[in-house]
N, C-alpha and C. Protein backbone atom coordinates (compact mmCIF):
# COMPACT_ATOMS: atom_id res chain seq x y z
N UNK A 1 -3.30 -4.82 -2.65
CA UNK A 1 -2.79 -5.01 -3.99
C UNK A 1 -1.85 -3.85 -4.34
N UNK A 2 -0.68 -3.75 -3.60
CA UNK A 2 0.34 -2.59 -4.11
C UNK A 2 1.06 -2.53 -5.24
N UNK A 3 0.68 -3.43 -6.16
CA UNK A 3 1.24 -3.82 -7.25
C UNK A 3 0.19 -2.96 -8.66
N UNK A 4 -0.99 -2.15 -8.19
CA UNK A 4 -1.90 -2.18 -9.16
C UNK A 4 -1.72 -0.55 -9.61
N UNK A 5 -1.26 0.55 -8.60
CA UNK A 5 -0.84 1.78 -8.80
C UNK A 5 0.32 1.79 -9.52
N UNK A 6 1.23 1.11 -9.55
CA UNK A 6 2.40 0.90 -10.31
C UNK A 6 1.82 0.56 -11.88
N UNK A 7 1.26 -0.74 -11.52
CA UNK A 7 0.63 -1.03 -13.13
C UNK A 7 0.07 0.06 -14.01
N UNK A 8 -0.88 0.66 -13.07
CA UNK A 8 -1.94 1.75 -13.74
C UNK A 8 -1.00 2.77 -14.48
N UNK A 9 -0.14 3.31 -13.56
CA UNK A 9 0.94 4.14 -13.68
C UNK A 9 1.34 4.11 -15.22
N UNK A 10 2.00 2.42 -15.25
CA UNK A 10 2.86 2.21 -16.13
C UNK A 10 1.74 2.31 -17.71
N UNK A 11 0.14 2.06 -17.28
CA UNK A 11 -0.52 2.71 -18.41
C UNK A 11 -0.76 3.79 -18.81
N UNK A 12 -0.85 4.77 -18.01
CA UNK A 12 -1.02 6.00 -18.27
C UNK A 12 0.57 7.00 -19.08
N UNK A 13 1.53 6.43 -18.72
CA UNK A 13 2.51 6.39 -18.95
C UNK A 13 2.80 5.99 -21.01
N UNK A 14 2.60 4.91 -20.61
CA UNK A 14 2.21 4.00 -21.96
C UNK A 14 1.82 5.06 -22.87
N UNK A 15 -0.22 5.62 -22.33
CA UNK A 15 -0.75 6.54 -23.65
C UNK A 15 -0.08 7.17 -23.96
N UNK A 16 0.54 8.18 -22.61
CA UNK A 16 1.40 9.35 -23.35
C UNK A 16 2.53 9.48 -24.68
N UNK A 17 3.03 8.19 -23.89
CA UNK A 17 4.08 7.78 -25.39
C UNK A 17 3.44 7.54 -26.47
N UNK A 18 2.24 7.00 -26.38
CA UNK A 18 1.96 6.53 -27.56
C UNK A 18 1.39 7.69 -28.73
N UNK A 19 0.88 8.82 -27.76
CA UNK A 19 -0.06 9.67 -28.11
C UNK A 19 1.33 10.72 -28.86
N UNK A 20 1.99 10.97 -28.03
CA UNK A 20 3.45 11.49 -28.69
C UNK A 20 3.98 10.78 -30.24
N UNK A 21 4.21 9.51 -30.47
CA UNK A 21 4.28 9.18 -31.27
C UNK A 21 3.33 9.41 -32.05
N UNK A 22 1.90 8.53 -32.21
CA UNK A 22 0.62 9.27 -32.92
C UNK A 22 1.21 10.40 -33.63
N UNK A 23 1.50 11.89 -33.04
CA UNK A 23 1.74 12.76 -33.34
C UNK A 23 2.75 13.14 -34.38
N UNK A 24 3.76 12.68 -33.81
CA UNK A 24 4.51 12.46 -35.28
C UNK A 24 4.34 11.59 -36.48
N UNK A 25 4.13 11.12 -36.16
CA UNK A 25 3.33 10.37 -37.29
C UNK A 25 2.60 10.77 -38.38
N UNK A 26 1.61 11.60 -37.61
CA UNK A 26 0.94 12.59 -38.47
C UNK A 26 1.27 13.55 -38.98
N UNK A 27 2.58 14.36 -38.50
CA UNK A 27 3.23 15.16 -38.84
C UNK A 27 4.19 14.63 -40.26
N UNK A 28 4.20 13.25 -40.64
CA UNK A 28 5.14 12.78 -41.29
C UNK A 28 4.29 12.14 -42.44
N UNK A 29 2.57 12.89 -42.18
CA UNK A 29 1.63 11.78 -43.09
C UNK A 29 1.64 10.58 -43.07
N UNK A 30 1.96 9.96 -42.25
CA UNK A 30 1.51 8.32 -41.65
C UNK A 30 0.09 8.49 -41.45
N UNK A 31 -0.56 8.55 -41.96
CA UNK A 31 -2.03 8.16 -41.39
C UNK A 31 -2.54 7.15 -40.68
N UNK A 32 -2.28 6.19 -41.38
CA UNK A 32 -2.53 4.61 -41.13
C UNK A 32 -2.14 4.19 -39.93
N UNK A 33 -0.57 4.45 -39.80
CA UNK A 33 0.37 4.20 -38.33
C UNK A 33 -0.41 4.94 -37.25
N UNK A 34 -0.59 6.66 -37.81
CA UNK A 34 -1.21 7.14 -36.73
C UNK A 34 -2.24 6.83 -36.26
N UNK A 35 -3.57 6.52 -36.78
CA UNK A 35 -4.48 5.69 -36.06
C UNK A 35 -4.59 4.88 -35.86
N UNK A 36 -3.50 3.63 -35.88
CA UNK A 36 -3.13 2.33 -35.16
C UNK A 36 -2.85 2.64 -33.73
N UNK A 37 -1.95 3.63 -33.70
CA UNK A 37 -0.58 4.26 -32.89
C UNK A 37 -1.97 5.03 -31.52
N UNK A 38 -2.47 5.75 -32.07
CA UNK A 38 -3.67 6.67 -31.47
C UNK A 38 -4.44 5.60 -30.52
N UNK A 39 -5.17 4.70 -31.72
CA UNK A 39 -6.22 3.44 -31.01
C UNK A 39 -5.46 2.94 -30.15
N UNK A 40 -4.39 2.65 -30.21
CA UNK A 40 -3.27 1.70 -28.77
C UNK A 40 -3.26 3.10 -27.58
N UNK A 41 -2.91 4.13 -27.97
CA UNK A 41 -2.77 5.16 -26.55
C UNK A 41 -4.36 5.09 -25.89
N UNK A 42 -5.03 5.56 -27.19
CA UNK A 42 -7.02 5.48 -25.60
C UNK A 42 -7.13 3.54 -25.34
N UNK A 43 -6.30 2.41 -25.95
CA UNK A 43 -6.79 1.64 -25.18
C UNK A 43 -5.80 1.26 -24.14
N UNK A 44 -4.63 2.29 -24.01
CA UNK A 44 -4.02 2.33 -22.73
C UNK A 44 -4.66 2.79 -21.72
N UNK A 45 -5.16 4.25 -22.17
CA UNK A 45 -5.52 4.95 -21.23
C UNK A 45 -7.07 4.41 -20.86
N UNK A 46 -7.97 3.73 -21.74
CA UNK A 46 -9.11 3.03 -20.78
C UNK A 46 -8.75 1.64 -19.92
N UNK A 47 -7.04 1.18 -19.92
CA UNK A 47 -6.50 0.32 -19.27
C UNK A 47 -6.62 0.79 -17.91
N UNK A 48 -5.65 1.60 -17.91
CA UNK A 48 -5.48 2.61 -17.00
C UNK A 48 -7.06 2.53 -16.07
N UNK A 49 -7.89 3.62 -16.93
CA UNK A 49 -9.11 3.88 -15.85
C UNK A 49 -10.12 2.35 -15.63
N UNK A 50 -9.69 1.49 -16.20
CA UNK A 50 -10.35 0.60 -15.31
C UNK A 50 -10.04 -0.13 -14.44
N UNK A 51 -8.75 0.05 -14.20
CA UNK A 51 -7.58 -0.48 -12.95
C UNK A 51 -7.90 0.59 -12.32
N UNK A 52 -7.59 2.13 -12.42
CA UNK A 52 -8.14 2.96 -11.54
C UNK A 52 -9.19 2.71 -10.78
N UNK A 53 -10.53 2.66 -11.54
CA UNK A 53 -11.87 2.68 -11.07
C UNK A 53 -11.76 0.82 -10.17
N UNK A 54 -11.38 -0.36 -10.70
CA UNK A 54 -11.25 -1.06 -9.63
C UNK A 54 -11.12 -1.21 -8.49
N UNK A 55 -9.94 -0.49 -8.50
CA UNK A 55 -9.30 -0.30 -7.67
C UNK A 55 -10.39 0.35 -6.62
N UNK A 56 -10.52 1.83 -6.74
CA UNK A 56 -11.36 2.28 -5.78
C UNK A 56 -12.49 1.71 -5.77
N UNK A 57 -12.93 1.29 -6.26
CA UNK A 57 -14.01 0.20 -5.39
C UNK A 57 -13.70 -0.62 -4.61
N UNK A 58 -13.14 -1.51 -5.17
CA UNK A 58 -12.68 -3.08 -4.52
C UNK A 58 -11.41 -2.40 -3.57
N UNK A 59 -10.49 -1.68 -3.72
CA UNK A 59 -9.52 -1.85 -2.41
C UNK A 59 -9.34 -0.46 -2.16
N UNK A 60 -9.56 0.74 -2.75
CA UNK A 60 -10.01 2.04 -2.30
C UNK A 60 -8.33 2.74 -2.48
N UNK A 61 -9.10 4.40 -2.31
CA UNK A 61 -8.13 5.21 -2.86
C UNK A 61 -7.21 5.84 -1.42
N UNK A 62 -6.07 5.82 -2.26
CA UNK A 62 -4.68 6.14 -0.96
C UNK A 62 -5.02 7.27 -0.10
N UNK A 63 -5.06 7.97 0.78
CA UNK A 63 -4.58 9.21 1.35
C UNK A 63 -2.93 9.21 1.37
N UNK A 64 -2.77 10.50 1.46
CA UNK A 64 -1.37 11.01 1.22
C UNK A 64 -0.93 10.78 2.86
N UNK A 65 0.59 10.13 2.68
CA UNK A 65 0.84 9.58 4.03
C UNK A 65 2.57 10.68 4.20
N UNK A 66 2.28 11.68 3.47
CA UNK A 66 3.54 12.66 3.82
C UNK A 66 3.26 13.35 5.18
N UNK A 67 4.12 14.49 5.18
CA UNK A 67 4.33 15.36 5.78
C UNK A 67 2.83 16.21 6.32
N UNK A 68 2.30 16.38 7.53
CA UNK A 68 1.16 17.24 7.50
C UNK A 68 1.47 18.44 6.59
N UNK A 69 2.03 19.26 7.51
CA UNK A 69 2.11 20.33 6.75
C UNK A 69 2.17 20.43 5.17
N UNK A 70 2.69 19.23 4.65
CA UNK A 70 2.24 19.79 2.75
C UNK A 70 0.94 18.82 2.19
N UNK A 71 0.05 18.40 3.44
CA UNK A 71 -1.44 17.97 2.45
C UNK A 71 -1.69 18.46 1.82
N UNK A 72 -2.28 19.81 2.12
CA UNK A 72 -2.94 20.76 1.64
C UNK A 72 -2.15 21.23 0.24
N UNK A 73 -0.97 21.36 -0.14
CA UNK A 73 -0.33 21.23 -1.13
C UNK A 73 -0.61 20.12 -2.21
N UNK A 74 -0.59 18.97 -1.69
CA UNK A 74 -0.99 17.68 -2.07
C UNK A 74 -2.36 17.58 -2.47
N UNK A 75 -3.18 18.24 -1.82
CA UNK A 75 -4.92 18.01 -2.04
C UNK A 75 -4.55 19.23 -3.24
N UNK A 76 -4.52 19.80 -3.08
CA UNK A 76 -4.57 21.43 -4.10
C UNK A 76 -4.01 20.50 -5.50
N UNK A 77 -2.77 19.95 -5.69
CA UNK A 77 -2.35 19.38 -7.26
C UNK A 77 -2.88 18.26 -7.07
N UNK A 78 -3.59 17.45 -5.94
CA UNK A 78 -4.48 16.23 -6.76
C UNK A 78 -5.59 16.89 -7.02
N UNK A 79 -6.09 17.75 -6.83
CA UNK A 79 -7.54 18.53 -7.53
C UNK A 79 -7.04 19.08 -8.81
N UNK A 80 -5.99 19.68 -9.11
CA UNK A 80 -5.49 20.30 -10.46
C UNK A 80 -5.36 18.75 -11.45
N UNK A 81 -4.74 17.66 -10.56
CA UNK A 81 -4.44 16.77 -11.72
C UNK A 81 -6.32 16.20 -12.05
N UNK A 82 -7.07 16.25 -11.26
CA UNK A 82 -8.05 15.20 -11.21
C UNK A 82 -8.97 16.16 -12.94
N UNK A 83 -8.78 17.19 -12.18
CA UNK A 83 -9.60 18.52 -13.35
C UNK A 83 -8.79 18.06 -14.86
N UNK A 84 -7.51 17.93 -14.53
CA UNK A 84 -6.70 17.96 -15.94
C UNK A 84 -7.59 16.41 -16.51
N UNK A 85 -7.59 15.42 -15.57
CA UNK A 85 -7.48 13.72 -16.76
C UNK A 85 -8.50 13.89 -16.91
N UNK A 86 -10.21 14.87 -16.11
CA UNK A 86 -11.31 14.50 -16.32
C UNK A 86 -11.94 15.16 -18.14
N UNK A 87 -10.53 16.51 -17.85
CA UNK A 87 -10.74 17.57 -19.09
C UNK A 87 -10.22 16.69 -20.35
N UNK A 88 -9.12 15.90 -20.21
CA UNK A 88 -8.38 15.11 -20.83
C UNK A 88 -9.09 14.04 -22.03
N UNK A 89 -10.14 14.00 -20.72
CA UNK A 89 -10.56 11.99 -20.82
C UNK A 89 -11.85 12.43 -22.07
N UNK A 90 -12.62 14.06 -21.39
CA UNK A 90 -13.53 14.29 -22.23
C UNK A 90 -13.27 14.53 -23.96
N UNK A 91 -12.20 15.71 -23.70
CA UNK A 91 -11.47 16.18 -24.96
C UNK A 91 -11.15 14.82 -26.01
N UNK A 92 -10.26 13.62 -25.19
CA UNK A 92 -10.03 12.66 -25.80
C UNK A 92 -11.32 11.72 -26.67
N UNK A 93 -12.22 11.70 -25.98
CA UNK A 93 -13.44 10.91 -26.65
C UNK A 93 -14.13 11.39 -27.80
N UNK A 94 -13.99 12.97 -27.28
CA UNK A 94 -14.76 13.87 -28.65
C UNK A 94 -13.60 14.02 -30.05
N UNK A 95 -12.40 13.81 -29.23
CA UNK A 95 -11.48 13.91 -30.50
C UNK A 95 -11.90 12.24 -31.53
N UNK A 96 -11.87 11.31 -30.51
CA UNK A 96 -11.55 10.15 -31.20
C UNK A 96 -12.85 9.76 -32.11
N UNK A 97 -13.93 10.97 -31.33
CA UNK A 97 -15.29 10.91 -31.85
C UNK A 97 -15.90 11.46 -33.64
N UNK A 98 -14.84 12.42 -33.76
CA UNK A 98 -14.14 13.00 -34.62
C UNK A 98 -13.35 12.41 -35.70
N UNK A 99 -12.30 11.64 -35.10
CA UNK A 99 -11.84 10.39 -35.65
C UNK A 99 -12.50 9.54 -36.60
N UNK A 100 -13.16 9.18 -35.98
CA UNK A 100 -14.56 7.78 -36.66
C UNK A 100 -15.32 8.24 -37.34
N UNK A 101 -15.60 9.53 -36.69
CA UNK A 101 -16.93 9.99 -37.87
C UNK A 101 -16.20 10.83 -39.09
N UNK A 102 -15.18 11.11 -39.28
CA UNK A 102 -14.33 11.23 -40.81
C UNK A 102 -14.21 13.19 -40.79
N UNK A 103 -14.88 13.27 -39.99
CA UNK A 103 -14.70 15.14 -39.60
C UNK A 103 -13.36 15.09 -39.14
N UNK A 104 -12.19 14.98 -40.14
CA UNK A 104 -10.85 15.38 -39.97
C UNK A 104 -10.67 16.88 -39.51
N UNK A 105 -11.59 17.81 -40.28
CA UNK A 105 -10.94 18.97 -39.98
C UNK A 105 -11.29 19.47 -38.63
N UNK A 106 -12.18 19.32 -37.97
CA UNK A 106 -12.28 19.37 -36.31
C UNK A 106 -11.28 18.31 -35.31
N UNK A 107 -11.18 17.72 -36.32
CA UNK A 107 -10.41 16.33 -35.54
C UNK A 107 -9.01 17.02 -35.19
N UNK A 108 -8.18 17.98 -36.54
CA UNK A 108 -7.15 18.13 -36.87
C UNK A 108 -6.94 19.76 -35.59
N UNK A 109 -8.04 20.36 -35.72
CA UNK A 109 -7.90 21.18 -34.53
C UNK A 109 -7.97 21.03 -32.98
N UNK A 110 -8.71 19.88 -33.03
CA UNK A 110 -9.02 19.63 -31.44
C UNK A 110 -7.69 18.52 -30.70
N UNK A 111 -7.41 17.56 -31.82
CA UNK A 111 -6.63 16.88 -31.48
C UNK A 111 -5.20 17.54 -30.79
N UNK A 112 -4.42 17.89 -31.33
CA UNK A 112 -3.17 18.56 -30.43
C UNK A 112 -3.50 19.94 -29.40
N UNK A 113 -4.76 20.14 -28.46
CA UNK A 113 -5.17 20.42 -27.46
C UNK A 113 -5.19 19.14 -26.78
N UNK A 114 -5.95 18.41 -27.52
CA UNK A 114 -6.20 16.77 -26.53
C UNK A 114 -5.06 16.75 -25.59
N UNK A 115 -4.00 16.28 -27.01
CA UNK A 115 -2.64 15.74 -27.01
C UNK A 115 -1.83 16.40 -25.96
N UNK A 116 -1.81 17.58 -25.61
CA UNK A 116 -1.44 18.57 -24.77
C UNK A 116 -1.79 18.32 -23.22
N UNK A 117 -3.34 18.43 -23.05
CA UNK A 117 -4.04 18.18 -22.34
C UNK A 117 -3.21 16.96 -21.17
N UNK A 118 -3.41 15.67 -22.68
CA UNK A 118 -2.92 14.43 -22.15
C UNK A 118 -1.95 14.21 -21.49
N UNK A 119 -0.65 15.04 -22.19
CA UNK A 119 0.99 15.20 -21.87
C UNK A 119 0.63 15.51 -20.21
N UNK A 120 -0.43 16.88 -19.94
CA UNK A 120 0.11 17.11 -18.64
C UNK A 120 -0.41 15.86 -17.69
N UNK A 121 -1.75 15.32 -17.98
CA UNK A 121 -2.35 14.69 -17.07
C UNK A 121 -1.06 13.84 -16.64
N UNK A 122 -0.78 13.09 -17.82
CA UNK A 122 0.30 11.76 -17.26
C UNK A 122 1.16 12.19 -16.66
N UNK A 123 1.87 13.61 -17.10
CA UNK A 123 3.01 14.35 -15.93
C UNK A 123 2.81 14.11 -14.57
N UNK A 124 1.37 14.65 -14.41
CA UNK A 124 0.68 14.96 -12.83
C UNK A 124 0.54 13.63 -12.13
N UNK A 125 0.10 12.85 -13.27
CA UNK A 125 -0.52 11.44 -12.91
C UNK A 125 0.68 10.99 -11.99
N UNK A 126 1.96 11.06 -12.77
CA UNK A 126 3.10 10.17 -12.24
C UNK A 126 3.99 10.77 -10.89
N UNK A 127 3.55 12.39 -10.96
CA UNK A 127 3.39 13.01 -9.49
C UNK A 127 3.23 12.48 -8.74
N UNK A 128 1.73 12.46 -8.63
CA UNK A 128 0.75 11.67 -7.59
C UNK A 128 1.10 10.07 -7.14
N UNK A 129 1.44 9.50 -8.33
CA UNK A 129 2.19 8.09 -7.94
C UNK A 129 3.22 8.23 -6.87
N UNK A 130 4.27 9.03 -7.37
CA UNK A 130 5.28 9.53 -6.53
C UNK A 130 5.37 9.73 -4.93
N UNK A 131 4.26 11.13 -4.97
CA UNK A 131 4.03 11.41 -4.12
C UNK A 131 3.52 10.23 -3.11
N UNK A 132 2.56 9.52 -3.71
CA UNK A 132 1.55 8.59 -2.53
C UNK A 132 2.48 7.30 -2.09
N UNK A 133 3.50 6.75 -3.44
CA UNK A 133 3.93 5.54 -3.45
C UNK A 133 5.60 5.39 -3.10
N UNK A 134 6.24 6.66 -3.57
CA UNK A 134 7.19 6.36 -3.88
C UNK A 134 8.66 7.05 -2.15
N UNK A 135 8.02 8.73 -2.67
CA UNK A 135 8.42 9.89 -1.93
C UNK A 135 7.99 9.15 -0.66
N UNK A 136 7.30 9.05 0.05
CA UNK A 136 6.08 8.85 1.35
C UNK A 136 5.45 7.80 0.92
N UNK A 137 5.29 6.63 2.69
CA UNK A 137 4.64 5.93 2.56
C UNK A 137 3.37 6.43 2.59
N UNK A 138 2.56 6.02 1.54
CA UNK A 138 0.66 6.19 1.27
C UNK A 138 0.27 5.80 2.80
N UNK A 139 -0.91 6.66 2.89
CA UNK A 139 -1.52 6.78 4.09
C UNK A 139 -2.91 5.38 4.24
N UNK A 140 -3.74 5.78 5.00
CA UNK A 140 -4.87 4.56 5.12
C UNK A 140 -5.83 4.52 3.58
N UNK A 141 -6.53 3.38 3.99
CA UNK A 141 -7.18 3.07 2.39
C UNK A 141 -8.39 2.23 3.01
N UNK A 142 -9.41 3.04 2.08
CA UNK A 142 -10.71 1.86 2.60
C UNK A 142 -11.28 1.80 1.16
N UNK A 143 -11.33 0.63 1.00
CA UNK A 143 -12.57 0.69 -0.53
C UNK A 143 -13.65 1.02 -0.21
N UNK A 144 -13.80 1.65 -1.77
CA UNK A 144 -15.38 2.35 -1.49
C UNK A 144 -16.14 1.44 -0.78
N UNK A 145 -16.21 -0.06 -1.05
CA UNK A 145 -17.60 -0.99 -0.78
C UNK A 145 -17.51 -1.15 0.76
N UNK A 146 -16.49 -1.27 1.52
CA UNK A 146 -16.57 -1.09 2.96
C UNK A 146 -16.87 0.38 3.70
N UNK A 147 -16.87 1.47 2.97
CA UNK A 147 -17.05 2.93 3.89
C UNK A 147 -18.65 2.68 3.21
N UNK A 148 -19.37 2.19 2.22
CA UNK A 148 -20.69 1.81 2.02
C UNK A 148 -21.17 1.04 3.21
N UNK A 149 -20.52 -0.05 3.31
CA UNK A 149 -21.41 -0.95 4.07
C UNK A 149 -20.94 -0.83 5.31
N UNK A 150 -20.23 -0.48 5.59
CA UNK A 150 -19.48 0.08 7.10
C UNK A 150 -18.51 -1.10 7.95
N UNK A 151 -18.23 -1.70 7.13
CA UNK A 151 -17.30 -3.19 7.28
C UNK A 151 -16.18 -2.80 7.79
């Protein structure tokens, strides 16, 4: 399914914009827009991770099919990006958690760290696309459920 890293891509992609906008928004006292604007970026970005997480189950995650010599480059910023969306994904829930429960003024501090946070993940995110899909053909792929069952 080489069509589904592109897709994902194009969600993660999506939040960022959206989360950017959000932002101004709020900066402009849109409230209303902004948490329309906000709710559309996390239900990009849980688009995103459940095409992600499919994915590696059902048809499994790429190895990097570059150059030997720059894996290790490659493993080093997919560990920096993986740390960033996991820091991202948390920050994001407690913000939106914040959100709902009407504690604006934690909301109002934590949120543009989120927002920050977010900017880089999708940067990195679209790296890694790059790198695996675009730059270099992606290397072998096993879904998780066959290195389980040994298929």
């Amino acid at each position: 399914m080489p069509f589904l890293p592109t897709i994902s891509t194009i969600f993660i992609v999506l939040s960022a914009i959206l989360v950017g906008i959000g932002w101004i928004l709020i900066a402009n006292n849109k409230r209303a827009a902004h948490k329309k604007v906000m709710l559309m970026g996390a239900t990009s970005a849980l688009i995103f991770f459940i095409i992600y997480v499919s994915r590696t189950i059902f048809v499994g995650n790429t190895s990097f099919g570059g150059p030997e010599e720059y894996e290790i480059y490659y493993t080093i910023f997919l560990i920096f990006h993986i740390i960033l969306a996991t820091t991202g994904a948390v920050f994001g829930i407690v913000t939106l958690t914040l959100a709902f429960k009407r504690n604006i003024k934690k909301h109002r501090k934590i949120g543009p760290v989120t927002s920050i946070i977010w900017f880089f993940t999708a940067i990195t995110g679209v790296a890694v696309y790059l790198l695996l899909y675009i730059l270099y053909e992606g290397g072998h792929t096993t879904s998780l459920i066959k290195a389980i069952l040994g298929s």
